[in-house]
Protein backbone atom coordinates (compact mmCIF):
# COMPACT_ATOMS: atom_id res chain seq x y z
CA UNK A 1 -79.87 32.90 -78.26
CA UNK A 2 -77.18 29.84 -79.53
CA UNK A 3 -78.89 30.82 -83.14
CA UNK A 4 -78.36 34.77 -82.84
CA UNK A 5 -74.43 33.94 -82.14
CA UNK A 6 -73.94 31.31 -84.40
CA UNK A 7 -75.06 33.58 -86.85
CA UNK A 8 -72.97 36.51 -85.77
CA UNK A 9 -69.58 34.10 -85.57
CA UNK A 10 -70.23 32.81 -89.32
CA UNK A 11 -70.88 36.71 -90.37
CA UNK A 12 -68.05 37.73 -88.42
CA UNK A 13 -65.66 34.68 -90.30
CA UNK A 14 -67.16 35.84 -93.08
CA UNK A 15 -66.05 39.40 -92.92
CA UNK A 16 -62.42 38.22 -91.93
CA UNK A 17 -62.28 36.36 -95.17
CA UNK A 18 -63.79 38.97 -97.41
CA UNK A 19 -66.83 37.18 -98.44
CA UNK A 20 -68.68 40.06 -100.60
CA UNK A 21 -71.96 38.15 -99.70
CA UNK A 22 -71.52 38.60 -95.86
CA UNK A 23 -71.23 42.37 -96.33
CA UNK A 24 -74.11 42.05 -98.48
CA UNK A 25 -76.49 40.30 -96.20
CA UNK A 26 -75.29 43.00 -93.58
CA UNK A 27 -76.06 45.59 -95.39
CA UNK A 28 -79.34 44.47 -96.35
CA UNK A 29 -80.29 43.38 -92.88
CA UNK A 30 -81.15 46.17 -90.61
CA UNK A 31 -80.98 43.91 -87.34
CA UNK A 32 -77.03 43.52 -88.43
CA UNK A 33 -76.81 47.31 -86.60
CA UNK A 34 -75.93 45.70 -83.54
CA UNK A 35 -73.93 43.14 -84.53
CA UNK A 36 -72.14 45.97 -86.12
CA UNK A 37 -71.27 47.82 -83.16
CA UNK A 38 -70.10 44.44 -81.31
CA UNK A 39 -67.53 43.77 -84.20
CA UNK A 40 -66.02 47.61 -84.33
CA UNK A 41 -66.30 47.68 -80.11
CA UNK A 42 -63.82 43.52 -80.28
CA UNK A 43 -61.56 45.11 -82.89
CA UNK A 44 -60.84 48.26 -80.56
CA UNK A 45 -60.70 46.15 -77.17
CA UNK A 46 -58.14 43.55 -78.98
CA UNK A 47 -56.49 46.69 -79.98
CA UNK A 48 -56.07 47.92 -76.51
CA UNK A 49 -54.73 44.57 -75.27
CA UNK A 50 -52.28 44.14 -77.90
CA UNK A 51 -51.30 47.56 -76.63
CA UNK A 52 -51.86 46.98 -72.89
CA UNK A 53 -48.37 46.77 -72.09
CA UNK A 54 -47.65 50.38 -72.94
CA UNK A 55 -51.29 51.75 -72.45
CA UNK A 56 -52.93 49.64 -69.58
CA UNK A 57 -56.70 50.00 -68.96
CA UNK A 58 -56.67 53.53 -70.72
CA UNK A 59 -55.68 52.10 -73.67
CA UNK A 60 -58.27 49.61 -74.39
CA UNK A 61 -60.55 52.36 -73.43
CA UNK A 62 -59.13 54.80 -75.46
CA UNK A 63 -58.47 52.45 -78.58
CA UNK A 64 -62.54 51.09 -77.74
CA UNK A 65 -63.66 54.94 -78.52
CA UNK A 66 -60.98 55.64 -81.39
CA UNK A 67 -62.76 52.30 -83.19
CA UNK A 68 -66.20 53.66 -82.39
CA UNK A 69 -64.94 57.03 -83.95
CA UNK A 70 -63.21 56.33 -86.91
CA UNK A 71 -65.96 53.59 -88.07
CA UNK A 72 -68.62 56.56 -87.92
CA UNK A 73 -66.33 59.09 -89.45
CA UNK A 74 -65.14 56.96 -92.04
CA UNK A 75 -69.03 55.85 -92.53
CA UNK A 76 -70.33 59.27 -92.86
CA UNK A 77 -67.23 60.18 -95.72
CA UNK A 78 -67.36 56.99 -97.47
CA UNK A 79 -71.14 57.77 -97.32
CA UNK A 80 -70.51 61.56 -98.99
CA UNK A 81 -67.89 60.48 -101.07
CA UNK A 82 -69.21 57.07 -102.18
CA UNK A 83 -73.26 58.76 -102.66
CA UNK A 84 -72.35 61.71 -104.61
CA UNK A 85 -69.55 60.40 -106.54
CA UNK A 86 -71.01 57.07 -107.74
CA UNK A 87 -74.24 58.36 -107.51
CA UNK A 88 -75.01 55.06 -105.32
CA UNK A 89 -78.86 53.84 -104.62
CA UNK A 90 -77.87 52.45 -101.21
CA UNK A 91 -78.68 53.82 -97.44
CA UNK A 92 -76.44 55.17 -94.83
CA UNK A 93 -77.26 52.76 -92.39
CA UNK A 94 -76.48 49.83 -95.23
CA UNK A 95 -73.34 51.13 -95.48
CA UNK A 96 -73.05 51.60 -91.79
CA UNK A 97 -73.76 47.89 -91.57
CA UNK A 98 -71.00 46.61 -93.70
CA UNK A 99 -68.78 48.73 -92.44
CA UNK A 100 -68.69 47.77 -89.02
CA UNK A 101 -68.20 43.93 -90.16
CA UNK A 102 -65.11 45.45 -91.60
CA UNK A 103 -63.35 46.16 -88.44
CA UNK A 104 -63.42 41.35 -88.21
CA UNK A 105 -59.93 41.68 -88.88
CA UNK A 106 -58.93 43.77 -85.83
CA UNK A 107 -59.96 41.08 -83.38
CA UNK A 108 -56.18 39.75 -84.55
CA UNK A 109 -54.94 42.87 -82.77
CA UNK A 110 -55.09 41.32 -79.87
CA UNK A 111 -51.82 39.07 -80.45
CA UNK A 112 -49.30 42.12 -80.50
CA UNK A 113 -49.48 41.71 -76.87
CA UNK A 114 -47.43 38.70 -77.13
CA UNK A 115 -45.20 40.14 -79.75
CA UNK A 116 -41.93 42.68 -79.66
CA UNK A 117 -40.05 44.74 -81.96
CA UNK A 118 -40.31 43.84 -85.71
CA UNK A 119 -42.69 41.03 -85.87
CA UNK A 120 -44.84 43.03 -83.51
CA UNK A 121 -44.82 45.99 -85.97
CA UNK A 122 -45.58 43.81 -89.21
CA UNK A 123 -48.20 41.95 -87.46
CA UNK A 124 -49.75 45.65 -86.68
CA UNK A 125 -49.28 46.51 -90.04
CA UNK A 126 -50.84 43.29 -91.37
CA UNK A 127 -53.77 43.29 -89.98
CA UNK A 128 -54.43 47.17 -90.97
CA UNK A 129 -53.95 46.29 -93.98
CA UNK A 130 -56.31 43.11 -93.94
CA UNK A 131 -59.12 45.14 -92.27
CA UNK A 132 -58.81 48.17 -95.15
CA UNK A 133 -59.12 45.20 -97.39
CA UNK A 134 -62.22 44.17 -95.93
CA UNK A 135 -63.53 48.17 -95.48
CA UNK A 136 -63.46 47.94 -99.72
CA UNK A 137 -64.95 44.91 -99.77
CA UNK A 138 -67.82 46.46 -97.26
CA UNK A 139 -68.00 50.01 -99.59
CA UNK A 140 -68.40 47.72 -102.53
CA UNK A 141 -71.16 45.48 -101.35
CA UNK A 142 -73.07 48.25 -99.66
CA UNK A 143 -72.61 50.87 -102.34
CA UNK A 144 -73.13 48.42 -105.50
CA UNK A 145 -69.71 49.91 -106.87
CA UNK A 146 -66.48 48.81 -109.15
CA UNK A 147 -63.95 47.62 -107.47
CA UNK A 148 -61.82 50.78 -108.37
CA UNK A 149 -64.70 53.09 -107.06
CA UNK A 150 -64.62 51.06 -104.01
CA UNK A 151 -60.86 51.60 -103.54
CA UNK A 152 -60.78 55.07 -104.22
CA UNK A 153 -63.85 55.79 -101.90
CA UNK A 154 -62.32 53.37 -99.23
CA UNK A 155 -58.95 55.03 -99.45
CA UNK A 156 -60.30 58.64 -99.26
CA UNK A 157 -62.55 57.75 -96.66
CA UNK A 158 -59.88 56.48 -93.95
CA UNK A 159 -57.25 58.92 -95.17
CA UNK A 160 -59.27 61.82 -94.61
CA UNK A 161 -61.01 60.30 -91.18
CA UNK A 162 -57.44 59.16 -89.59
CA UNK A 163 -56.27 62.69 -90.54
CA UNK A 164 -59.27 64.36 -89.02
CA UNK A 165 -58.67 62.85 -86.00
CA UNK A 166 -55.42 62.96 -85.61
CA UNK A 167 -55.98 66.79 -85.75
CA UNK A 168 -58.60 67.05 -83.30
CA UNK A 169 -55.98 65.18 -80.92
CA UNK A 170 -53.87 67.53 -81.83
CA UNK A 171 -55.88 70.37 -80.72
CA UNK A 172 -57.22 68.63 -77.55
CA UNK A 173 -54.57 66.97 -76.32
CA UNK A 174 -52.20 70.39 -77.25
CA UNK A 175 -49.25 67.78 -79.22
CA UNK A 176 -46.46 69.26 -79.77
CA UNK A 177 -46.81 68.46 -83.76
CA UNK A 178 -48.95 71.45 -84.71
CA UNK A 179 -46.69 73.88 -82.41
């Protein structure tokens, strides 16, 4: 058991710093699925506690099943995208792999909830930024890609996943946006 988390903390350190050949071994290693899912389900939880404050319980449940959603959403358009357009030789669940590693960074989410105003919104804004980072990284290890392919693929993916479900929030929770 010790050896099954020691390996998942130096994958998971690896991830936060961007190490190609962690998102490599993930991808190649279809035991990583789970491991996977633990990283994407800590970066949503520190989410919601960073947020707890203003959310309370329903937020780190609700920010828990936007991770879980936008990781599979983003997955299965970075896998269209990424496939067809680079023509890649990889598999879903590869990709799947990697890009659940890429969520590491959100784990840092957690400090908002000790921050206000300005640095609170930077720090936010930091770490987003740091975990897209690491979601090119992931497209580029898993899908065998240039860097630029990578970037466009990574920034097409999220953009047109946030966007999708911003919409559906739209329609289900009736926002006053689409009125």
């Amino acid at each position: 058991m010790s050896r099954l988390v020691d390996r998942l903390a130096q994958r998971w350190w690896g991830a936060a710093r961007l190490d190609a050949r962690v998102f490599t071994e993930v991808a190649t290693d279809p035991s990583a699925l789970a491991q996977a899912v633990l990283v994407v389900a800590a970066g949503g939880i520190a989410r919601g506690v960073g947020a707890f404050s203003e959310e309370g319980w329903l937020g780190i449940a609700g920010s828990l099943a936007i991770g879980v959603l936008v990781w599979l959403v983003a997955a299965v358009l970075a896998w269209g995208i990424g496939a067809r357009w680079t023509e890649a030789r990889s598999d879903f669940g590869a990709l799947l792999r990697a890009l659940g590693f890429a969520a590491a960074p959100l784990v840092a989410l957690a400090l908002c909830a000790g921050l206000s105003g300005t640095p609170r919104t930077l720090w936010w804004i930091g770490v987003h930024l740091w975990a897209t980072l690491a979601f090119g990284v992931a497209v580029r290890s898993a899908l065998d890609v240039s860097p630029v392919r990578a970037l466009v693929v990574c920034v097409s993916a999220l953009g047109i996943a946030i966007l999708l479900l911003a919409l559906a929030a739209a329609v289900l929770f009736d926002t006053a946006f689409l009125d």
